[in-house]
N, C-alpha and C. Protein backbone atom coordinates (compact mmCIF):
# COMPACT_ATOMS: atom_id res chain seq x y z
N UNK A 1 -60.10 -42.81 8.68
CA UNK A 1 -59.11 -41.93 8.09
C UNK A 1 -58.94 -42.24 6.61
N UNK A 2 -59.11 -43.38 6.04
CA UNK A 2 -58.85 -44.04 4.70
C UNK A 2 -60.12 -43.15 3.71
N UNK A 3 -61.39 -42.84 4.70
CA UNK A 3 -62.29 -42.35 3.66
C UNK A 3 -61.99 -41.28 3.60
N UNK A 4 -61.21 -40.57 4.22
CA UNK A 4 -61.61 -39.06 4.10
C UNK A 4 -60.66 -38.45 3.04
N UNK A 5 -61.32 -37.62 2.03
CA UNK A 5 -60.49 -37.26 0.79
C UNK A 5 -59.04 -36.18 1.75
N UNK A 6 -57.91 -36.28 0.71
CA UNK A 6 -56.58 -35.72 0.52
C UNK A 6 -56.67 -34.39 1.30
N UNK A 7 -57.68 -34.08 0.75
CA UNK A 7 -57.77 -32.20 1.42
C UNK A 7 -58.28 -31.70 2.54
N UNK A 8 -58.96 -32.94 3.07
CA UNK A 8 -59.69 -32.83 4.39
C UNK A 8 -57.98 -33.01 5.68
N UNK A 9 -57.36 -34.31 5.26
CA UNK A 9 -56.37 -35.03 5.99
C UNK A 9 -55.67 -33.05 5.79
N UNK A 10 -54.78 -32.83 5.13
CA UNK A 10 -54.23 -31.19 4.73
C UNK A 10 -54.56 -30.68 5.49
N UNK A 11 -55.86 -29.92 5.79
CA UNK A 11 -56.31 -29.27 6.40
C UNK A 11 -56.34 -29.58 8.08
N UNK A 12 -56.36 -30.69 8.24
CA UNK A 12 -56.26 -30.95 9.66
C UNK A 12 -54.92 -31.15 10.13
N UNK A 13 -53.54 -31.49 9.27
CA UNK A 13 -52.51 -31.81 9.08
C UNK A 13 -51.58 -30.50 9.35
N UNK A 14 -52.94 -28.92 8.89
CA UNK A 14 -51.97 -27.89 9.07
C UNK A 14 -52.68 -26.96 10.10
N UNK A 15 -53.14 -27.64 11.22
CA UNK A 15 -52.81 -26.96 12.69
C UNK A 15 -52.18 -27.58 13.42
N UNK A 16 -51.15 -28.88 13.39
CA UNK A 16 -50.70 -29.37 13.88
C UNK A 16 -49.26 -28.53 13.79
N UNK A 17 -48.00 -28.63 14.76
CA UNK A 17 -46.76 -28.31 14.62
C UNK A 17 -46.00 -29.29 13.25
N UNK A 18 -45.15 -28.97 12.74
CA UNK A 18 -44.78 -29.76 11.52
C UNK A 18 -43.61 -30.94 12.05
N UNK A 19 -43.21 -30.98 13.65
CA UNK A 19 -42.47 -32.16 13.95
C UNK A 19 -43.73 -33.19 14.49
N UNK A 20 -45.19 -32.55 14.75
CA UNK A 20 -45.62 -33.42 15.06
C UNK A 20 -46.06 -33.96 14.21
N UNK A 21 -47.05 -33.75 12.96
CA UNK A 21 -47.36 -33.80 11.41
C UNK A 21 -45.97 -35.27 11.05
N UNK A 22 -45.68 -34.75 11.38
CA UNK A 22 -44.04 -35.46 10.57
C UNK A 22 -43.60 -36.91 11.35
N UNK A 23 -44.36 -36.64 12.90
CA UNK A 23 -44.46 -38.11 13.59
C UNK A 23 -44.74 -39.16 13.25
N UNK A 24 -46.63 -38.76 12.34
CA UNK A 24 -47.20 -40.03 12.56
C UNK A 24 -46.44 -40.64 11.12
N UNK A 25 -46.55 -41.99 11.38
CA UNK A 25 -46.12 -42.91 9.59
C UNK A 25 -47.30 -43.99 10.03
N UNK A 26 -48.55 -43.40 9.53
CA UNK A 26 -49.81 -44.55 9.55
C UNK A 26 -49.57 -45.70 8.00
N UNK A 27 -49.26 -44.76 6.86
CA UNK A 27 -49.25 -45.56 5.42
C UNK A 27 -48.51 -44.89 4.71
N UNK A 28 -48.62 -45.03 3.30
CA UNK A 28 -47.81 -44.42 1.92
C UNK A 28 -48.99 -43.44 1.59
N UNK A 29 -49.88 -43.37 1.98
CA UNK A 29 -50.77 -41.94 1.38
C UNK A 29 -50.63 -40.98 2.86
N UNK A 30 -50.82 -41.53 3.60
CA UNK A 30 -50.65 -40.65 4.37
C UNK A 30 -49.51 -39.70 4.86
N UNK A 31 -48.07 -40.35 4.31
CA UNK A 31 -46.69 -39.58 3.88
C UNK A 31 -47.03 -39.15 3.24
N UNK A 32 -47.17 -39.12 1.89
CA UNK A 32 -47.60 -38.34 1.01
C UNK A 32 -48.21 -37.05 1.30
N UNK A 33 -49.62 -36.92 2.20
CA UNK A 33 -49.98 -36.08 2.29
C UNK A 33 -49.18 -35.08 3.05
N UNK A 34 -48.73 -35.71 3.90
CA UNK A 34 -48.05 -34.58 5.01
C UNK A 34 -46.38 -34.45 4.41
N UNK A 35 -46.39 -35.19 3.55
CA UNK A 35 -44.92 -34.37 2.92
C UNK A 35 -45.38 -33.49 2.06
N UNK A 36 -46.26 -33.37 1.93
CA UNK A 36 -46.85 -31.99 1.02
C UNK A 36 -46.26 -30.46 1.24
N UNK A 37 -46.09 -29.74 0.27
CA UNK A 37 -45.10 -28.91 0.41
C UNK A 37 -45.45 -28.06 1.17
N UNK A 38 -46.74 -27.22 1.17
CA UNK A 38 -47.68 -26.60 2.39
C UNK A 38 -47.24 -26.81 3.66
N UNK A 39 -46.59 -28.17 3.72
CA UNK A 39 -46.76 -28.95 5.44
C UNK A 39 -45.00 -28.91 5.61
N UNK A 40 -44.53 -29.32 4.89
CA UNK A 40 -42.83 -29.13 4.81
C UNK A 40 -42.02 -27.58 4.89
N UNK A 41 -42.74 -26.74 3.96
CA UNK A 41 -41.84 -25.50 3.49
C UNK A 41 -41.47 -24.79 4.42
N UNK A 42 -42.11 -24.69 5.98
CA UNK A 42 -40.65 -24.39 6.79
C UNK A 42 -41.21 -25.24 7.83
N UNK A 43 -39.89 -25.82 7.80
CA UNK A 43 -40.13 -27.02 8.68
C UNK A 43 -39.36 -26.61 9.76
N UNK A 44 -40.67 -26.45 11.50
CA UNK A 44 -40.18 -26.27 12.49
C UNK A 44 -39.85 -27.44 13.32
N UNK A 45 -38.39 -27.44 14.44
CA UNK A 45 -38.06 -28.09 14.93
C UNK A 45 -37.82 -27.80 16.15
N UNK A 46 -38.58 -28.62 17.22
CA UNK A 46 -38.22 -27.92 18.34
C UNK A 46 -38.49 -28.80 19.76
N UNK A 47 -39.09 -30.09 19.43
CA UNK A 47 -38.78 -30.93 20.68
C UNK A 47 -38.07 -32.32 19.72
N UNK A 48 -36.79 -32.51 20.05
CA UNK A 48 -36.17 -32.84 19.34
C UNK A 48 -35.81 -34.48 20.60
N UNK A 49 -35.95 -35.65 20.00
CA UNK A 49 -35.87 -36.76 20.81
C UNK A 49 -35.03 -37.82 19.99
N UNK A 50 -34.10 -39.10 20.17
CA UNK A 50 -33.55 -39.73 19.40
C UNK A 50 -34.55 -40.38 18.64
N UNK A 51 -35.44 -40.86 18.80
CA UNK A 51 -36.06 -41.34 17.67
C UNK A 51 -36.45 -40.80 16.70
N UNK A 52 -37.39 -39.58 16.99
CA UNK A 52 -37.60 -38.52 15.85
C UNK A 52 -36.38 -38.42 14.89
N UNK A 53 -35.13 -37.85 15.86
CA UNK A 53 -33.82 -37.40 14.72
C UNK A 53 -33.34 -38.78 14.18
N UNK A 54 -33.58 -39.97 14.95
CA UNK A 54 -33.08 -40.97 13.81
C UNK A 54 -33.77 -41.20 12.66
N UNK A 55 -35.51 -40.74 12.50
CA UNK A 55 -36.57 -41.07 11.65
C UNK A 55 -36.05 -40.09 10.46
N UNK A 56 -36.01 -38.86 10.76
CA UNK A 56 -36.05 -37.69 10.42
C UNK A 56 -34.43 -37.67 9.68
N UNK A 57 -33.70 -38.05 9.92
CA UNK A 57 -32.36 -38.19 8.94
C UNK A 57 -32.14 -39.13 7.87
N UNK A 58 -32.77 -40.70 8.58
CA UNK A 58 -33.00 -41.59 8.05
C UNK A 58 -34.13 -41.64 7.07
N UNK A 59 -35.21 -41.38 7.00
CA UNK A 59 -36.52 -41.22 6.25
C UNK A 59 -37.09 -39.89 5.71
N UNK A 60 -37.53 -39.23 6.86
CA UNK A 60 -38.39 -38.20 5.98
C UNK A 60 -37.21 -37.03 5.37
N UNK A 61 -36.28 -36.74 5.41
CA UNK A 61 -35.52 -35.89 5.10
C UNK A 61 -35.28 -36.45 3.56
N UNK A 62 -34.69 -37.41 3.00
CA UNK A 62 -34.79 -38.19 1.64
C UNK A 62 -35.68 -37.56 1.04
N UNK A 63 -36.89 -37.75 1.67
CA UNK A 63 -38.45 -37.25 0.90
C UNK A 63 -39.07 -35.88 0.67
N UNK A 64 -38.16 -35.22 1.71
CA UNK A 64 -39.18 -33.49 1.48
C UNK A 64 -37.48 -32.67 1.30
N UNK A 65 -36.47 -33.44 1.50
CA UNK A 65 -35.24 -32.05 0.98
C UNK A 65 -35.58 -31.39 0.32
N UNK A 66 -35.94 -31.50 -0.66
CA UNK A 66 -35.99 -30.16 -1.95
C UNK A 66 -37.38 -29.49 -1.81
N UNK A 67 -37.87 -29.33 -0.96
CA UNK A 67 -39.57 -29.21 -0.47
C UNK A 67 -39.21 -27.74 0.56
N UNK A 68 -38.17 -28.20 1.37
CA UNK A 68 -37.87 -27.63 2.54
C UNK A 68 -37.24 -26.03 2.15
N UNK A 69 -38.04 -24.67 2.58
CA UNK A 69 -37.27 -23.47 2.20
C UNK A 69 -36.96 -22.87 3.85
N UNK A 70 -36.78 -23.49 4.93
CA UNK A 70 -37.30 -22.82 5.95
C UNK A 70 -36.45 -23.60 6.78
N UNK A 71 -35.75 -24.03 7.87
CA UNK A 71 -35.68 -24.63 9.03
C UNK A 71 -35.51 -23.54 10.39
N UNK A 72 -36.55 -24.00 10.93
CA UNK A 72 -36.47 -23.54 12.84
C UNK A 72 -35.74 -24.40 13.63
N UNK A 73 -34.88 -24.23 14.55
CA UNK A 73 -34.74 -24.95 15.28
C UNK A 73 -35.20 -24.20 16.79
């Protein structure tokens, strides 16, 4: 996964659902990529579990708020 350039990870990043995208935390590039605004701008929500919503209030929300034009629940 480390070799594969930015746009390859994107591209595979956006057939996934965006709570699952938003699961993995492998590294700091790999947040990066999937906080990408493409992958954030409407961010669907829809199997919703305590850990996710503790991650997701606590962490990734900090990082893509101003990213976010969209929420599903």
């Amino acid at each position: 996964m480390n070799n594969l350039p930015d746009e390859v990870i994107l591209m595979i990043l956006k057939y996934l659902d965006t709570q699952d995208a938003l699961s993995f935390n492998l590294n700091e590039r790999f947040n990066k990529i999937v906080y990408d605004y493409e992958i954030v701008n409407r961010l669907r929500i829809d199997k919703l579990d305590d850990e996710f919503i503790n991650r997701l209030c606590s962490q990734i929300l900090q990082a893509i708020y101003n990213k976010i034009r969209w929420i599903d629940f």
